[in-house]
Protein backbone atom coordinates (compact mmCIF):
# COMPACT_ATOMS: atom_id res chain seq x y z
CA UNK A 1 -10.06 2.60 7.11
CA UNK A 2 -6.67 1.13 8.22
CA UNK A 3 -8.29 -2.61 8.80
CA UNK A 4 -9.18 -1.94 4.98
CA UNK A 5 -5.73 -0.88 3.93
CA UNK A 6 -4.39 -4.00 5.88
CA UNK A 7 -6.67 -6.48 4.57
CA UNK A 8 -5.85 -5.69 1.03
CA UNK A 9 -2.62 -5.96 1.23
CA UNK A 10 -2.25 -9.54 0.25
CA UNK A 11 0.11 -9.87 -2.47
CA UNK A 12 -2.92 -11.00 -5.02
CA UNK A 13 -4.28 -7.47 -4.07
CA UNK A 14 -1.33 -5.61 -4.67
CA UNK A 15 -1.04 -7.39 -8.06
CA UNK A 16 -4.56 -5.99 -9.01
CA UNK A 17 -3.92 -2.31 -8.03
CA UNK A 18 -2.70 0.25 -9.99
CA UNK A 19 0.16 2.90 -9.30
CA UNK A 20 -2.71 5.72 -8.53
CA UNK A 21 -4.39 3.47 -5.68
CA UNK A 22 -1.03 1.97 -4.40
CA UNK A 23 0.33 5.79 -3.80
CA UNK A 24 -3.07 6.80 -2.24
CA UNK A 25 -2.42 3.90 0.49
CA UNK A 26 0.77 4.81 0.73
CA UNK A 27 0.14 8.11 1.57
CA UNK A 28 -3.35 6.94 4.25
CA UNK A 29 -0.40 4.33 5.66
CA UNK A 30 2.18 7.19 6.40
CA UNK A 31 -0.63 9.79 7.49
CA UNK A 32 -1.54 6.93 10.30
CA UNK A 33 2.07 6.37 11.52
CA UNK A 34 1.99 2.89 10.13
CA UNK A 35 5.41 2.54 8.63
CA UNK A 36 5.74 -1.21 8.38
CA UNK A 37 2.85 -1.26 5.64
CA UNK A 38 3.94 1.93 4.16
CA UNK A 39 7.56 0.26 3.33
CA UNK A 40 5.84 -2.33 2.14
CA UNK A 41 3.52 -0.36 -0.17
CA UNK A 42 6.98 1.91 -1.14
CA UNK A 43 8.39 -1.77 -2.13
CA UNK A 44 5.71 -2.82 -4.72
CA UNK A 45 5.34 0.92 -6.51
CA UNK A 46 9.48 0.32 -6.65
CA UNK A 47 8.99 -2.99 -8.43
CA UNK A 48 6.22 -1.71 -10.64
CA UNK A 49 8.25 1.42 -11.16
């Protein structure tokens, strides 16, 4: 699950997902300690926000 979080974090990716799936990785990054990915999750919902 993580390697799929990872992998589609490109910045196309990002582009393509909406607020609802961005928060749900958010949440899957912080519930697996991985805070680098989550801050930069927290940083595109900011800009889209």
């Amino acid at each position: 699950m993580i390697s799929e979080i990872i992998s589609e974090t490109s910045e196309e990716a990002k582009e393509k997902k909406s607020l609802k799936e961005l928060y749900k990785e958010l949440d899957a990054a912080v519930a697996n300690e991985n805070y680098e990915l989550a801050a930069k999750i927290r940083d595109e919902i900011s800009k889209r926000s």
